[in-house]
Protein backbone atom coordinates (compact mmCIF):
# COMPACT_ATOMS: atom_id res chain seq x y z
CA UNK A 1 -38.48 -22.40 76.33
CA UNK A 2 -36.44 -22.35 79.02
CA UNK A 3 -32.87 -23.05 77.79
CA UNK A 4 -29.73 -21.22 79.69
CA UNK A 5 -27.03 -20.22 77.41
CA UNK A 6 -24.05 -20.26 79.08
CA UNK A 7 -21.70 -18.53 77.12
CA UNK A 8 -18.67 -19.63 79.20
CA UNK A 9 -19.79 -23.33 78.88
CA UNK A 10 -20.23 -22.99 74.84
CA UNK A 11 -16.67 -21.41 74.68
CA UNK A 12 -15.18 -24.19 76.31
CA UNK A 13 -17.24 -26.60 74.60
CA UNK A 14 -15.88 -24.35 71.42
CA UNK A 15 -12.20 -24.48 72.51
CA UNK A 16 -12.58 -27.85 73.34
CA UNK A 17 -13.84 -28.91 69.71
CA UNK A 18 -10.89 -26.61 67.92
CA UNK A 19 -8.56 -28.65 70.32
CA UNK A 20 -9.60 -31.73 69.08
CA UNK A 21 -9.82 -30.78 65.56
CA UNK A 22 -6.43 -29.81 65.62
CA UNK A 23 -5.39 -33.13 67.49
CA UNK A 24 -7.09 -35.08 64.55
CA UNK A 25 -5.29 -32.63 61.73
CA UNK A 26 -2.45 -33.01 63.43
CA UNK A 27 -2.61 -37.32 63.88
CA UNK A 28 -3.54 -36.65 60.31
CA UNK A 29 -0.51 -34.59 59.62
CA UNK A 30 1.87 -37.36 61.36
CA UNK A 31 0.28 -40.35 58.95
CA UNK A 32 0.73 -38.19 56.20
CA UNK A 33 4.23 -37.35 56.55
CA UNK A 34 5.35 -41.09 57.55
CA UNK A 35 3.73 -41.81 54.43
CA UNK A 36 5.65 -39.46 52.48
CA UNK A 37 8.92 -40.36 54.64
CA UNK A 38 8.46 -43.83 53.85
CA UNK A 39 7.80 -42.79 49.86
CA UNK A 40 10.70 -41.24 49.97
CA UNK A 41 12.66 -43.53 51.50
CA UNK A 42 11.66 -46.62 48.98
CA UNK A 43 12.32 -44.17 45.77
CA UNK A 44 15.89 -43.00 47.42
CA UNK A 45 16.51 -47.11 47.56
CA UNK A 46 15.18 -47.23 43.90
CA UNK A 47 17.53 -44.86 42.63
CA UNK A 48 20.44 -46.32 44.57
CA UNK A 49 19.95 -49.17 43.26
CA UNK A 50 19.84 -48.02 40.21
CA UNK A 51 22.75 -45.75 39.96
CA UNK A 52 24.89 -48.37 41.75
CA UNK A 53 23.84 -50.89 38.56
CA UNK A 54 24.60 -48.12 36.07
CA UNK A 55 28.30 -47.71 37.62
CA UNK A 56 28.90 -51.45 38.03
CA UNK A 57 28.17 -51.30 33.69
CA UNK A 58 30.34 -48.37 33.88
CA UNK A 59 33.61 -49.71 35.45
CA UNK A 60 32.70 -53.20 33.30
CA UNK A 61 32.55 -51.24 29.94
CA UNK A 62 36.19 -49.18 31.37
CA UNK A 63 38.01 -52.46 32.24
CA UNK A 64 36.35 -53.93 28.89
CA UNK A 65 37.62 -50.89 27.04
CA UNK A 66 41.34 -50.80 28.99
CA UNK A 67 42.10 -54.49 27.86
CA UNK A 68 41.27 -53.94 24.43
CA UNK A 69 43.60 -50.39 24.69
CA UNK A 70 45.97 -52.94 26.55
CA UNK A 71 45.63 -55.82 24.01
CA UNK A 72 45.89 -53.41 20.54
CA UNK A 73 49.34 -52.09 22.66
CA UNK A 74 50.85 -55.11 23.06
CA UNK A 75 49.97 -56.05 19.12
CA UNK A 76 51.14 -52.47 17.92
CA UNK A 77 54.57 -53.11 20.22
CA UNK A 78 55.02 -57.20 18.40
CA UNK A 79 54.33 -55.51 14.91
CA UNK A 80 56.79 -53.27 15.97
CA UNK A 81 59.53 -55.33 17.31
CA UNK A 82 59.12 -57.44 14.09
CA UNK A 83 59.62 -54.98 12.30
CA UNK A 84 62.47 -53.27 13.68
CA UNK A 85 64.48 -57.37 13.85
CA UNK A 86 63.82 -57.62 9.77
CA UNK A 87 64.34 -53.52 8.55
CA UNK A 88 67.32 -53.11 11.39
CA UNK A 89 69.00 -50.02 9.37
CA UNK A 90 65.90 -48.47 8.12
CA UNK A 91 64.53 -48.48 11.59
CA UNK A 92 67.26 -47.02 12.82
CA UNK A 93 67.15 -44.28 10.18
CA UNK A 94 63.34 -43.82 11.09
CA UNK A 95 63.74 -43.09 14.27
CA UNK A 96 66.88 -40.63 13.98
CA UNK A 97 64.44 -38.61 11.68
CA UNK A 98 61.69 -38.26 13.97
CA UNK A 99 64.26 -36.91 16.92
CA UNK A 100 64.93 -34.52 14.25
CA UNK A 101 61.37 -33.57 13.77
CA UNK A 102 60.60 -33.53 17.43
CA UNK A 103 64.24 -31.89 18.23
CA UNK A 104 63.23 -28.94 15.55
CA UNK A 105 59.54 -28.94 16.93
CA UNK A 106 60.53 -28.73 20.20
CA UNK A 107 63.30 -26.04 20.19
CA UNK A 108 60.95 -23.55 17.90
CA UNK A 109 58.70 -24.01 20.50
C-alpha cells in the first residue's frame, strides 16, 4: 500500500468539483429562469389578450347602450313635441307649474 495522500492535491481536486457543481447549478439556474421568463411572458400575452377582448365587449355594450339612451331621447322629445302642438295651453300651464315647484324647491333650499 503505497498510496501518497496529498492533501493539497485533494483540496484542489475538492475546490475544483464545488466549482463545477456550482457552474452546473448555476447553467441549471439560467434554464430554469428563461423557462419561467418565457412562462411568464406567454401568460402576460394571455391575459392581454384577454383583457383587451373584455374592453373591446365593454366599449361595444357602452356605444350599444348610448344609442338606445340616444334613440329612447329622441322618441321621449317627438312624444313630446306632439304633444305640446295638440295640448298648446295645457302645456303651457304644465310647465309654468313645474317652475313653480322647482322655483319654491330651489329658494327653500
Amino acid at each position: 500500500m503505497n498510496e501518497s495522500h496529498d492533501p493539497e492535491k485533494e483540496s484542489q481536486s475538492g475546490k475544483e468539483q464545488l466549482k463545477a457543481a456550482a457552474e452546473d447549478l448555476k447553467a441549471a439556474a439560467a434554464g430554469k429562469i428563461e423557462d419561467l421568463r418565457e412562462t411568464a411572458g406567454q401568460k402576460t400575452e394571455e391575459w392581454r389578450k384577454a383583457a383587451e377582448e373584455k374592453a373591446k365587449e365593454a366599449s361595444r355594450a357602452a356605444e350599444h347602450a348610448w344609442f338606445s339612451a340616444a334613440s329612447k331621447g329622441q322618441d321621449w322629445l317627438t312624444l313630446g313635441e306632439a304633444y305640446v302642438r295638440k295640448n298648446p295651453a295645457q302645456a303651457v300651464l304644465i310647465a309654468l307649474g313645474v317652475g313653480i315647484v322647482v322655483g319654491i324647491s330651489l329658494r327653500q333650499r
